[in-house]
PDB file of N, CA and C in Angstrom:
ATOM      1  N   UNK A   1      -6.444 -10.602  -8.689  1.00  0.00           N
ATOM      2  CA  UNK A   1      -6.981  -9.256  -8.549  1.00  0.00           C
ATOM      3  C   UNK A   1      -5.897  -8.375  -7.925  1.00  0.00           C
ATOM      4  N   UNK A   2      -6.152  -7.245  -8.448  1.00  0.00           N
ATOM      5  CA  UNK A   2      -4.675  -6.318  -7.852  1.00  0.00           C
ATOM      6  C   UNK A   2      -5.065  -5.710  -6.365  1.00  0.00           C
ATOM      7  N   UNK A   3      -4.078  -5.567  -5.800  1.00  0.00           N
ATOM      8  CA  UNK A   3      -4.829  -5.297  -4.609  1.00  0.00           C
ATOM      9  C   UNK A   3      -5.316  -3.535  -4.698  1.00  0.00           C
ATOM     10  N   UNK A   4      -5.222  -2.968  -5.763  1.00  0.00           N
ATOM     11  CA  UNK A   4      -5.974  -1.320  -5.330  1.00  0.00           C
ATOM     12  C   UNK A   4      -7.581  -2.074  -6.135  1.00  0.00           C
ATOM     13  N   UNK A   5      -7.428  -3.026  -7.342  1.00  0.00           N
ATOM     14  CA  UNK A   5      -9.004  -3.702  -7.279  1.00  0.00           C
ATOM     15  C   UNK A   5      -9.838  -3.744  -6.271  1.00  0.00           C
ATOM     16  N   UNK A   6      -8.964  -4.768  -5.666  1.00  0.00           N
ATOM     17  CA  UNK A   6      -9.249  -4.795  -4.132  1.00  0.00           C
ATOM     18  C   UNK A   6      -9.842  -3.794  -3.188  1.00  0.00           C
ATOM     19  N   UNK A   7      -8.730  -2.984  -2.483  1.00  0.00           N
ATOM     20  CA  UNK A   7      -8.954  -1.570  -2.338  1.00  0.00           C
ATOM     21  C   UNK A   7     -10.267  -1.036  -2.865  1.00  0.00           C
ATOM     22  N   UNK A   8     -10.410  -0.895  -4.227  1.00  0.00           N
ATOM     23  CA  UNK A   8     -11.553  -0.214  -4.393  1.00  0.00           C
ATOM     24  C   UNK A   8     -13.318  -0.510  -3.628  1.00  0.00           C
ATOM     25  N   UNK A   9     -13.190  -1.423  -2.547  1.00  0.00           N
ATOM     26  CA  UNK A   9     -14.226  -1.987  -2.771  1.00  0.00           C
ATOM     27  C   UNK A   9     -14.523  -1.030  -1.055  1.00  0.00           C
ATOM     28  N   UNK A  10     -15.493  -0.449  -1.025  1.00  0.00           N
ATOM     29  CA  UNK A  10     -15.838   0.121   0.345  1.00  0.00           C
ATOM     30  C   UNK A  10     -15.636  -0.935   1.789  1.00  0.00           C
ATOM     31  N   UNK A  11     -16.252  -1.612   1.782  1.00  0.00           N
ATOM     32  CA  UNK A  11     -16.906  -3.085   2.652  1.00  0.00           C
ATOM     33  C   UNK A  11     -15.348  -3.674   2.866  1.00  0.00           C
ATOM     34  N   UNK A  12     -14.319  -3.461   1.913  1.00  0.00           N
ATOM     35  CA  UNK A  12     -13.383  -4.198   2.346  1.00  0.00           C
ATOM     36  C   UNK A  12     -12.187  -3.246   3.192  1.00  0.00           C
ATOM     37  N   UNK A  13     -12.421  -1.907   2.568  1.00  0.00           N
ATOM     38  CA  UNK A  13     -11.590  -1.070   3.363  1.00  0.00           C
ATOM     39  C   UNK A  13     -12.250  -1.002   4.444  1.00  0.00           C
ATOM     40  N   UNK A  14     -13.632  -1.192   4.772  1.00  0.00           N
ATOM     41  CA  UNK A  14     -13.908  -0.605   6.071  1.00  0.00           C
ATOM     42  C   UNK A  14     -13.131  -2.477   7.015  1.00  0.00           C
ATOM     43  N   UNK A  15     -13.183  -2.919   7.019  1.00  0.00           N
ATOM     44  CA  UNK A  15     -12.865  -4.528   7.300  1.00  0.00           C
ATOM     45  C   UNK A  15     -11.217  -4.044   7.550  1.00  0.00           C
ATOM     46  N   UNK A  16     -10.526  -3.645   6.720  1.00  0.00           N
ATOM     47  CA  UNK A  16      -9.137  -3.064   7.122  1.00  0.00           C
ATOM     48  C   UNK A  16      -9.186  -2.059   7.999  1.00  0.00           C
ATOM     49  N   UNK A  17      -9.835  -1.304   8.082  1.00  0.00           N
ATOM     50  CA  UNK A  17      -9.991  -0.160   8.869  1.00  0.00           C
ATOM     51  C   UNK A  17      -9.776  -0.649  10.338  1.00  0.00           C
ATOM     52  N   UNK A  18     -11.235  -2.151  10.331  1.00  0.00           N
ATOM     53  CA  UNK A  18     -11.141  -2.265  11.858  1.00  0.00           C
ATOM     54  C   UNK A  18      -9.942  -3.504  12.082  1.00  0.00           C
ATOM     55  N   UNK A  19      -9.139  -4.041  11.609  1.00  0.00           N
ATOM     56  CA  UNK A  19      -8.087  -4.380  11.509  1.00  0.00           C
ATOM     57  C   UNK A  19      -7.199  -3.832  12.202  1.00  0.00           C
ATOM     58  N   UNK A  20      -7.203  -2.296  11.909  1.00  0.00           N
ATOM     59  CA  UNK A  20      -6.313  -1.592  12.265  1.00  0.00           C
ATOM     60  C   UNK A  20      -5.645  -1.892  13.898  1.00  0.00           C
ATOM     61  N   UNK A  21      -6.900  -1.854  14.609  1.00  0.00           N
ATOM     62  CA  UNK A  21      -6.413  -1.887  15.729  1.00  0.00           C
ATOM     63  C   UNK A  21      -6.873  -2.820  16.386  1.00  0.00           C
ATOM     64  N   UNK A  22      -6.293  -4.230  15.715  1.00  0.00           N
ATOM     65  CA  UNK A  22      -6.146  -5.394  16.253  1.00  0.00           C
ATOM     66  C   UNK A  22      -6.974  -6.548  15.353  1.00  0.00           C
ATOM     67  N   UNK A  23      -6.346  -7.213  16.028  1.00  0.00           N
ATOM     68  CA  UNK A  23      -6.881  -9.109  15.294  1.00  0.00           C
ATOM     69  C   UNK A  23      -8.123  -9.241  16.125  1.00  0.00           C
ATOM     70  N   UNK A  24      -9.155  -9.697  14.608  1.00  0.00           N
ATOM     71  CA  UNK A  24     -10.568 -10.006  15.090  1.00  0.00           C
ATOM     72  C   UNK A  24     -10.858 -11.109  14.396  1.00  0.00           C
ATOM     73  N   UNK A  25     -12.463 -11.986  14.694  1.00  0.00           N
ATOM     74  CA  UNK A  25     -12.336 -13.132  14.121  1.00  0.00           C
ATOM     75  C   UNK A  25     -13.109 -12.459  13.322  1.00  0.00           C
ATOM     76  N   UNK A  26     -13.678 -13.463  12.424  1.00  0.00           N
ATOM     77  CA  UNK A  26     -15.186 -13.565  11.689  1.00  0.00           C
ATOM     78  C   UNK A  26     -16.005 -13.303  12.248  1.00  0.00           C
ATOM     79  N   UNK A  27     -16.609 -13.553  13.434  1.00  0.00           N
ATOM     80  CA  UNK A  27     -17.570 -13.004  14.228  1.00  0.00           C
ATOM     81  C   UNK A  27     -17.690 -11.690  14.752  1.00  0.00           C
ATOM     82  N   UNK A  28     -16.677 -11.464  15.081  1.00  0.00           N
ATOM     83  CA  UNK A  28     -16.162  -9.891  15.372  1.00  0.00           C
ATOM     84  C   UNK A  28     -16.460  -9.335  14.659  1.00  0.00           C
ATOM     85  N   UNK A  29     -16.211  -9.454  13.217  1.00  0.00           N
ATOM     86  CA  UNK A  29     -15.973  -8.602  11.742  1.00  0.00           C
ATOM     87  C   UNK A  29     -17.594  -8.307  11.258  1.00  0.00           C
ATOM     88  N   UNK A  30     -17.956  -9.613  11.716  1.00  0.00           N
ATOM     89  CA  UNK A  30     -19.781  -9.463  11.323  1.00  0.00           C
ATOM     90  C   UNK A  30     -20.428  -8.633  12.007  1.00  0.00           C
ATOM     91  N   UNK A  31     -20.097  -8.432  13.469  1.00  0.00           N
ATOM     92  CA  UNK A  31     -21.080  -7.560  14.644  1.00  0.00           C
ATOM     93  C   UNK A  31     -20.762  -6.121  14.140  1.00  0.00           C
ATOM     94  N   UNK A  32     -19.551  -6.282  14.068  1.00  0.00           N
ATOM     95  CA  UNK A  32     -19.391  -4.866  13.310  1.00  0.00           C
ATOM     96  C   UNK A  32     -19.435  -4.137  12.127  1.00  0.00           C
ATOM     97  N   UNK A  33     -20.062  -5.029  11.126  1.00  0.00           N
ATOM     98  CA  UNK A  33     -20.672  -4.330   9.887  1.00  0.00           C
ATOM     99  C   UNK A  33     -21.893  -5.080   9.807  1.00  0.00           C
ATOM    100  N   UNK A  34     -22.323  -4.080   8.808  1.00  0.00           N
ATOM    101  CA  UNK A  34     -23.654  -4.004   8.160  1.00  0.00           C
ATOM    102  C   UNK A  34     -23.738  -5.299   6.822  1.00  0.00           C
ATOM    103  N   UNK A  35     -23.056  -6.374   7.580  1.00  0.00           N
ATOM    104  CA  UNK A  35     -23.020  -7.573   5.860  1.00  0.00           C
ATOM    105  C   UNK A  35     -23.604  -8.634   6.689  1.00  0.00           C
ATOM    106  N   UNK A  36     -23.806  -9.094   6.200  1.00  0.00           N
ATOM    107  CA  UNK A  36     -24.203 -11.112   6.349  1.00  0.00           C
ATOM    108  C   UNK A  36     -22.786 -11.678   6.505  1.00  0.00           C
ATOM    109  N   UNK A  37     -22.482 -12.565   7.425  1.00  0.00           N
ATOM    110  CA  UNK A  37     -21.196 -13.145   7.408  1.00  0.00           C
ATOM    111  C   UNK A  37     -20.868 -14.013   6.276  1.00  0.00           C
ATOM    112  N   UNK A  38     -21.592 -14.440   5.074  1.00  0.00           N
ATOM    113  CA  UNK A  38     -20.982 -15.562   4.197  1.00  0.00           C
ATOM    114  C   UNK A  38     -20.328 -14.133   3.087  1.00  0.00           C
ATOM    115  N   UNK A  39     -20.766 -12.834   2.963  1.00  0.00           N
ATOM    116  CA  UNK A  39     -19.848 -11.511   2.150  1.00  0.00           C
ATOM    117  C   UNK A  39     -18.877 -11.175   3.037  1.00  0.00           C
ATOM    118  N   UNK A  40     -18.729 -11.094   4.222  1.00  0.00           N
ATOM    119  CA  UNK A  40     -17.792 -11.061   5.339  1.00  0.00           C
ATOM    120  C   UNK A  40     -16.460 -12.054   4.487  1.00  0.00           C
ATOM    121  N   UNK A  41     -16.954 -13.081   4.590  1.00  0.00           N
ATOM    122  CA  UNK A  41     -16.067 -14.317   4.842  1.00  0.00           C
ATOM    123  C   UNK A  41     -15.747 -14.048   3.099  1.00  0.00           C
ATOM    124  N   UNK A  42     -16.663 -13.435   2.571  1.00  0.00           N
ATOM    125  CA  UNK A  42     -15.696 -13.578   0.627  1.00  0.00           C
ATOM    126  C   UNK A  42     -14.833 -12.072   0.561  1.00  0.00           C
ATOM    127  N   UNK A  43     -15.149 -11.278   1.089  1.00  0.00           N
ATOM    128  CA  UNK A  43     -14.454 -10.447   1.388  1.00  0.00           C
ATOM    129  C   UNK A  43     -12.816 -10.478   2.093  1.00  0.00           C
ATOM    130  N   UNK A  44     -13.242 -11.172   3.003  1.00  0.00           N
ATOM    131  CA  UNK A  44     -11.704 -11.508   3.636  1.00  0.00           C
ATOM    132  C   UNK A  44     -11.169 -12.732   2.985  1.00  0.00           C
ATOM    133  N   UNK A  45     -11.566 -12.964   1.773  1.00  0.00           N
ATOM    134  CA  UNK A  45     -10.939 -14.279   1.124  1.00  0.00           C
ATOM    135  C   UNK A  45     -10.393 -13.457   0.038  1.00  0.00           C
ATOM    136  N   UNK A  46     -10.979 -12.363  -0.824  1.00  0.00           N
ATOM    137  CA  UNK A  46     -10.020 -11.877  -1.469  1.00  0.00           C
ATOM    138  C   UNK A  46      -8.715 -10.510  -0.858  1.00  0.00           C
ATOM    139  N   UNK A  47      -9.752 -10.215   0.471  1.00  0.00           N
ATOM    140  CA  UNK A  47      -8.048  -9.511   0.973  1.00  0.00           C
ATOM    141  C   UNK A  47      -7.003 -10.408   1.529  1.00  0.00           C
ATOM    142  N   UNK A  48      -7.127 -11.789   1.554  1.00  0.00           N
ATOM    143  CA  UNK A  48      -6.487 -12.734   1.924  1.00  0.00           C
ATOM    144  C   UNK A  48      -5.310 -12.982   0.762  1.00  0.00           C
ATOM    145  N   UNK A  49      -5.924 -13.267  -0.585  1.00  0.00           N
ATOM    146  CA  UNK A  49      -5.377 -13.418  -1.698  1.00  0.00           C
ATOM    147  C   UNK A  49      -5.006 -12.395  -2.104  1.00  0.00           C
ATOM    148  N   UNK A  50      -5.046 -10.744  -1.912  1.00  0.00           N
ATOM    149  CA  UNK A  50      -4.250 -10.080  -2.020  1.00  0.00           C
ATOM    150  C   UNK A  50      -3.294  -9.350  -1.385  1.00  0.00           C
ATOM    151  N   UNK A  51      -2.895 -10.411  -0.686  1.00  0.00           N
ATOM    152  CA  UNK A  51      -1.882 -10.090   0.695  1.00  0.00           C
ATOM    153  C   UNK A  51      -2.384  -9.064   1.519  1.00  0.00           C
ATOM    154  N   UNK A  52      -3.122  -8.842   1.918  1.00  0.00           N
ATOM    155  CA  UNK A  52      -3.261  -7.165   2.604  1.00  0.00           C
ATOM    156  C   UNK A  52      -4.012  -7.950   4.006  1.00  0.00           C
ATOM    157  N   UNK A  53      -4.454  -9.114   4.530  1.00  0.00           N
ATOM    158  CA  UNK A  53      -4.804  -9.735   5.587  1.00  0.00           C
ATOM    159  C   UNK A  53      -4.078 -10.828   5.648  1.00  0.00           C
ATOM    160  N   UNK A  54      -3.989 -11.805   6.769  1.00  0.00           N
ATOM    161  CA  UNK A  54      -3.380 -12.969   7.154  1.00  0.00           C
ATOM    162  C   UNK A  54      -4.413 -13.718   8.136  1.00  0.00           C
ATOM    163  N   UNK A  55      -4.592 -15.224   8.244  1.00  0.00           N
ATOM    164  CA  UNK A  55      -5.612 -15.997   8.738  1.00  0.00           C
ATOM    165  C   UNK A  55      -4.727 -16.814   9.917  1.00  0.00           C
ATOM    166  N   UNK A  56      -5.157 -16.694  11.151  1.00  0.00           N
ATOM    167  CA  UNK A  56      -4.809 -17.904  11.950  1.00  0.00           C
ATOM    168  C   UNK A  56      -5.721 -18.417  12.548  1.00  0.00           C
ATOM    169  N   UNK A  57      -5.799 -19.910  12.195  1.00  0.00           N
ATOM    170  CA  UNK A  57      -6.368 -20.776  13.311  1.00  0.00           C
ATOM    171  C   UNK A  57      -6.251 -20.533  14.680  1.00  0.00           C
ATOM    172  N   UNK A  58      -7.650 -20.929  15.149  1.00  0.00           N
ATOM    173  CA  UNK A  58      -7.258 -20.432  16.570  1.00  0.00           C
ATOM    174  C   UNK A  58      -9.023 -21.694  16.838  1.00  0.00           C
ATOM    175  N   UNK A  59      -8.508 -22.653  17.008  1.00  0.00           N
ATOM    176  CA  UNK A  59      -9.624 -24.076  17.380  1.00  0.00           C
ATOM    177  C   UNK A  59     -10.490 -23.633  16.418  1.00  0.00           C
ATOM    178  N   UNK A  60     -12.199 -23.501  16.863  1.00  0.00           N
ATOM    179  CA  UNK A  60     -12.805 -23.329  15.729  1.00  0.00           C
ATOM    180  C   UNK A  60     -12.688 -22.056  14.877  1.00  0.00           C
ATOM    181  N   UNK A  61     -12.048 -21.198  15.406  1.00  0.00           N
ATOM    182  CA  UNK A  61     -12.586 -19.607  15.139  1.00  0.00           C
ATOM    183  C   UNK A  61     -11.357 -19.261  13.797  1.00  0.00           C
ATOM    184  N   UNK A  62     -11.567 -18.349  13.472  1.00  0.00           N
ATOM    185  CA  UNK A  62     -10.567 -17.888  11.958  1.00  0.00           C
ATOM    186  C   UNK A  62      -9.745 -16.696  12.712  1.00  0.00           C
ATOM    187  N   UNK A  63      -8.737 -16.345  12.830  1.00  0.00           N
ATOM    188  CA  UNK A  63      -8.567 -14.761  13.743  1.00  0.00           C
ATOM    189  C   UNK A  63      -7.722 -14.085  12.407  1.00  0.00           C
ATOM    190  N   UNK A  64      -8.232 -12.940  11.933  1.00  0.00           N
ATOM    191  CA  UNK A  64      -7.772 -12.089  10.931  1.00  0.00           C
ATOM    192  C   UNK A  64      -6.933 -11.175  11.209  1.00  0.00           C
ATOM    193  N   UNK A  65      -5.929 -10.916  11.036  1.00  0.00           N
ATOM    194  CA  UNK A  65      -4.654 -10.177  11.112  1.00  0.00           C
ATOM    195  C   UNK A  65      -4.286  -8.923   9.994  1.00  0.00           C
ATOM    196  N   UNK A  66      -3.842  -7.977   9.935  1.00  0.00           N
ATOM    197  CA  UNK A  66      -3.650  -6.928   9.140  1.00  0.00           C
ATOM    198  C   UNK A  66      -2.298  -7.561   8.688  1.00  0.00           C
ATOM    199  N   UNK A  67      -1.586  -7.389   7.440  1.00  0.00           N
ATOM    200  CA  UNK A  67      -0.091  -7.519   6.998  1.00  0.00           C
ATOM    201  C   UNK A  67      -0.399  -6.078   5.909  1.00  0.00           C
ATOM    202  N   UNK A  68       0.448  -5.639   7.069  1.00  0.00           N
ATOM    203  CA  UNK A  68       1.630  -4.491   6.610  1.00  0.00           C
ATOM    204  C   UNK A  68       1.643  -4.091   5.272  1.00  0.00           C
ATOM    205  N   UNK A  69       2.589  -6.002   4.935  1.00  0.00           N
ATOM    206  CA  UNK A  69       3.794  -5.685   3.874  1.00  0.00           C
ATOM    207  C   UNK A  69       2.695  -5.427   2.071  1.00  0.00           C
ATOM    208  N   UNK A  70       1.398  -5.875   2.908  1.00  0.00           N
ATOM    209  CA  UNK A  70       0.451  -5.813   1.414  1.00  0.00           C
ATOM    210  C   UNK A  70      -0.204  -4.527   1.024  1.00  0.00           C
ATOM    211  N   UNK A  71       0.427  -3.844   2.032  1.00  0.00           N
ATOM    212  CA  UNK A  71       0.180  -2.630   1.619  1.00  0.00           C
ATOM    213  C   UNK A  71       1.080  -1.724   0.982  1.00  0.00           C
ATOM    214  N   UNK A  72       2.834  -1.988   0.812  1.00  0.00           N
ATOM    215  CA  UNK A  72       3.471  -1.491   0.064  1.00  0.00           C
ATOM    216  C   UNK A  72       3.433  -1.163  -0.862  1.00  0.00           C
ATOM    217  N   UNK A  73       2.545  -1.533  -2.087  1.00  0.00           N
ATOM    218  CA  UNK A  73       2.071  -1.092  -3.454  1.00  0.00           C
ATOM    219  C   UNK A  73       1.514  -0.194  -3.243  1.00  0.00           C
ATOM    220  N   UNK A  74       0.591  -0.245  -2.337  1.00  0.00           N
ATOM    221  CA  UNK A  74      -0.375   1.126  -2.230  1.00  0.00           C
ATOM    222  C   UNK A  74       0.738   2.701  -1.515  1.00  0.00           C
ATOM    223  N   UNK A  75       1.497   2.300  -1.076  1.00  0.00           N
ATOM    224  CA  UNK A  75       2.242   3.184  -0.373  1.00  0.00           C
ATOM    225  C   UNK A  75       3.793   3.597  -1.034  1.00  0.00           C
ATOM    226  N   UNK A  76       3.605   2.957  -1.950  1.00  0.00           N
ATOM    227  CA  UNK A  76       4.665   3.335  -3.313  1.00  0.00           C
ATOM    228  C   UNK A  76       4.091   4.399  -3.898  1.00  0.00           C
ATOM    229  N   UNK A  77       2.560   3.725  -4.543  1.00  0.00           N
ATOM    230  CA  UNK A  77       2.178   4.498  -4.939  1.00  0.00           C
ATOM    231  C   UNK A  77       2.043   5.981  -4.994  1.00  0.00           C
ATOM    232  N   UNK A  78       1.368   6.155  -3.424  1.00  0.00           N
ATOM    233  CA  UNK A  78       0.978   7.106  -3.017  1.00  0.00           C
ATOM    234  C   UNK A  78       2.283   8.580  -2.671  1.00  0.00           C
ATOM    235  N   UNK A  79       3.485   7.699  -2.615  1.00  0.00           N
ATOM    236  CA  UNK A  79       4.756   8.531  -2.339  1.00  0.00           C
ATOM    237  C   UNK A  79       5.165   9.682  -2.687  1.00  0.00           C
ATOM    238  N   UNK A  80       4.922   9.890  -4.133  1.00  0.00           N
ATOM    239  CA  UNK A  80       5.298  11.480  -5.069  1.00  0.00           C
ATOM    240  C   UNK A  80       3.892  12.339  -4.998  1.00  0.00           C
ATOM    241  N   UNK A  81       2.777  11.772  -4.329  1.00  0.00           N
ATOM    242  CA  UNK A  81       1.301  12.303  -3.950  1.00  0.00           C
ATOM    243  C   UNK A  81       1.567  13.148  -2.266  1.00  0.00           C
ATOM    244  N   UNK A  82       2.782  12.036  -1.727  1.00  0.00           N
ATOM    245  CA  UNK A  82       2.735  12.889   0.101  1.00  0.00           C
ATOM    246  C   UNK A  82       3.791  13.991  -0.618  1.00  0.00           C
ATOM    247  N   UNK A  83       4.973  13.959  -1.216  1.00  0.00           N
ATOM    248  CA  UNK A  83       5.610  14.804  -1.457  1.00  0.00           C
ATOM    249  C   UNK A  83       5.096  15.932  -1.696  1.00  0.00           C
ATOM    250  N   UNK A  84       3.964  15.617  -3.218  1.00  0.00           N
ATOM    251  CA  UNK A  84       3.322  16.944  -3.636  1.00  0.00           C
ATOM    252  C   UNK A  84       3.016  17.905  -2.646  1.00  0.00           C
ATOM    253  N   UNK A  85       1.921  16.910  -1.484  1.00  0.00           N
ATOM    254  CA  UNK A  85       1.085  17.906  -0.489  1.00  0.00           C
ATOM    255  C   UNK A  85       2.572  18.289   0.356  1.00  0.00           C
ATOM    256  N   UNK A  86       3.347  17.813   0.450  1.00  0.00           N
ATOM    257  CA  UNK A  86       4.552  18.296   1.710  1.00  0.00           C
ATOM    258  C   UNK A  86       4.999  19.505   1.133  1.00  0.00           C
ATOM    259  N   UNK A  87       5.582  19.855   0.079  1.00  0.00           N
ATOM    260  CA  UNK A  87       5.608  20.554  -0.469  1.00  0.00           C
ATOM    261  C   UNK A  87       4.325  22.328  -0.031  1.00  0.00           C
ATOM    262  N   UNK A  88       2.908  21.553  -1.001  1.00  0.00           N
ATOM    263  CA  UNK A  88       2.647  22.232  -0.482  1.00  0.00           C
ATOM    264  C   UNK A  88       2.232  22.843   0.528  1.00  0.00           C
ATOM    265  N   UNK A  89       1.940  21.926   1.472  1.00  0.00           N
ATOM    266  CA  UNK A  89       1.939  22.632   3.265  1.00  0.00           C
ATOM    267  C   UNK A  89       3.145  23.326   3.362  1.00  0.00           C
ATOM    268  N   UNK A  90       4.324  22.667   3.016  1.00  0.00           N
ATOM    269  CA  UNK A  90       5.568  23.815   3.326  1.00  0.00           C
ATOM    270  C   UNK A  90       5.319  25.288   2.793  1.00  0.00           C
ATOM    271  N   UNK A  91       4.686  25.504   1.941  1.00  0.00           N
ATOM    272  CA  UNK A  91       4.671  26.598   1.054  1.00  0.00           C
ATOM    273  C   UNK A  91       3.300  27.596   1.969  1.00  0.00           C
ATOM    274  N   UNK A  92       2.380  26.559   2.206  1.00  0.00           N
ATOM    275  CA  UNK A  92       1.275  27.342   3.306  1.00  0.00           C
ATOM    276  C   UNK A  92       2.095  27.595   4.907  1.00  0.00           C
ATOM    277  N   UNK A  93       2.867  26.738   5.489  1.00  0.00           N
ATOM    278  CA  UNK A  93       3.561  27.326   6.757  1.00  0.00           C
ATOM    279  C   UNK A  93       4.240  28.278   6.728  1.00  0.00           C
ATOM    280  N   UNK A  94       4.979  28.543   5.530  1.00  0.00           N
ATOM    281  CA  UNK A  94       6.094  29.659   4.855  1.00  0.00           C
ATOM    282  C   UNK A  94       5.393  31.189   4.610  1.00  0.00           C
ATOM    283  N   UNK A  95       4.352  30.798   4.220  1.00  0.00           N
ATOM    284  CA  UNK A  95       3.335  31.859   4.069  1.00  0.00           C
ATOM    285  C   UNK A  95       2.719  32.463   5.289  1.00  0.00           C
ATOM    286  N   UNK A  96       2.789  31.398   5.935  1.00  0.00           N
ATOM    287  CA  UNK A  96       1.749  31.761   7.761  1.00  0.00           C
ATOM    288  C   UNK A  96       2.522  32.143   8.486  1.00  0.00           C
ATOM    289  N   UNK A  97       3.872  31.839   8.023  1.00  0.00           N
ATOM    290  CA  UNK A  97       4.814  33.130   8.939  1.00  0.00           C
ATOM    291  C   UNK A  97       5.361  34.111   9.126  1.00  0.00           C
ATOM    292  N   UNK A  98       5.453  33.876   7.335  1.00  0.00           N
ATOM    293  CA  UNK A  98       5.518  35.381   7.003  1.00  0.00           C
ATOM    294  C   UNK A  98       4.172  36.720   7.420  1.00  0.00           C
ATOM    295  N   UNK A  99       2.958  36.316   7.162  1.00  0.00           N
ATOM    296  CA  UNK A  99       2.140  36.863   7.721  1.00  0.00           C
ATOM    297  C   UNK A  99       2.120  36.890   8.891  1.00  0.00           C
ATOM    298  N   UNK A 100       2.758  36.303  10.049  1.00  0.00           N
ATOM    299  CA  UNK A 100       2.803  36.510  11.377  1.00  0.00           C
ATOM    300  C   UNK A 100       3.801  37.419  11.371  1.00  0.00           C
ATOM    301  N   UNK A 101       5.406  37.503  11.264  1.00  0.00           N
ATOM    302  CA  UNK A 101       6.322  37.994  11.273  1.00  0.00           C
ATOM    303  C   UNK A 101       6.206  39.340  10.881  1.00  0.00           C
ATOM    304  N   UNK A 102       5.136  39.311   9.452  1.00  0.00           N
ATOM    305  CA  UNK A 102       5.176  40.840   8.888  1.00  0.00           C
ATOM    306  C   UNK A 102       3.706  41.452  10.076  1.00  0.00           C
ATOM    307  N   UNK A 103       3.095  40.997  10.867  1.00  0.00           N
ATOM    308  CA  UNK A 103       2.336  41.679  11.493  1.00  0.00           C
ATOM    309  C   UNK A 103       1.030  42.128  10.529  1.00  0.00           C
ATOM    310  N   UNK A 104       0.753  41.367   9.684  1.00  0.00           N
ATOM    311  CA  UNK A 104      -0.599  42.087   8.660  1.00  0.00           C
ATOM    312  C   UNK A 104      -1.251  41.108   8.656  1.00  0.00           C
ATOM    313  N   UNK A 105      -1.771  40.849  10.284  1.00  0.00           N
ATOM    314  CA  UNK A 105      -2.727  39.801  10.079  1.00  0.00           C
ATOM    315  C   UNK A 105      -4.350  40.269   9.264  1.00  0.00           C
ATOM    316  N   UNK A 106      -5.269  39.674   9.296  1.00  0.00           N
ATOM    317  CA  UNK A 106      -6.269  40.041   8.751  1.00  0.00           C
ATOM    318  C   UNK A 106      -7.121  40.859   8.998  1.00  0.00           C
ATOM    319  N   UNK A 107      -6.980  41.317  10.783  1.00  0.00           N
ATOM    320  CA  UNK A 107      -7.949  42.264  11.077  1.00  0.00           C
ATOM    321  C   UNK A 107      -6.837  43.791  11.155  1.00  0.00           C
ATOM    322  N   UNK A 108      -6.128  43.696  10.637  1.00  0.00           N
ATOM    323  CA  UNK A 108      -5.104  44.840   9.919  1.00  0.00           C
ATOM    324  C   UNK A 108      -5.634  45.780   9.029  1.00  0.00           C
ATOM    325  N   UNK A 109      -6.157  47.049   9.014  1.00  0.00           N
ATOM    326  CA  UNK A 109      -6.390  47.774   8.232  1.00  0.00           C
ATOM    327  C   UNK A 109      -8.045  47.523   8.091  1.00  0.00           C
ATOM    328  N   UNK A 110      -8.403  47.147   9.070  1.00  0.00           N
ATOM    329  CA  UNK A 110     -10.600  46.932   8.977  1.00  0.00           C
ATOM    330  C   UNK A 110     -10.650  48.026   9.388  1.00  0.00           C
ATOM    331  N   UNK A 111     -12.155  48.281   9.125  1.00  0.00           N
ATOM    332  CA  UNK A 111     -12.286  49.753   9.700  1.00  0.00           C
ATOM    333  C   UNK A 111     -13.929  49.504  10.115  1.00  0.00           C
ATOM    334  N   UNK A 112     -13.404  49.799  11.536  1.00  0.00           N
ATOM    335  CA  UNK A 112     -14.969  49.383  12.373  1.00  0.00           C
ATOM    336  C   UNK A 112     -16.006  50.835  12.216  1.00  0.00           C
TER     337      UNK A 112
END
């Protein structure tokens, strides 16, 4: 499965989401969503297989890890998409200063 397949799936981005800020087990992952732990546990078996999580033993417990590097496809992707918007925010800051600079802000020329 490709990993934006992957990706597409709500339940699994939210599972990355809380990843984000830090390694949790299976149990963790369950208290904090709205699934049954045996969709938990198939869930993190295919973000497992599509590189985008990592598993360590830790005695009985599973501890789930975020990897980075499985997210590079997605962040290739997305590359000529940040440009576009950089672009155009540059073009909206360029604009917002000129309207500052030229003094015609909006309440310019109202007539109370």
């Amino acid at each position: 499965m490709s990993t934006f397949a992957v990706l597409a799936e709500p339940n699994r981005r939210l599972i990355l989401d809380l990843l984000r800020s830090g390694d949790r087990t299976v149990t963790d992952l369950v208290a904090a969503l709205p699934l049954a732990q045996p969709t938990v546990s198939k869930h993190l078996k295919l973000l497992r297989e599509a590189g985008l999580v990592q598993v360590q033993p830790d005695a009985q417990r599973r501890v789930y890890r975020l990897r980075a590097e499985g997210l590079q496809e997605v962040d290739a992707w997305l590359a000529p998409y940040r440009r576009f918007w950089a672009q155009r925010l540059d073009a909206l800051e360029a604009r917002l200063d000129a309207i500052e600079d030229d003094g015609s802000g909006a309440d310019q020329g109202e007539q109370i």
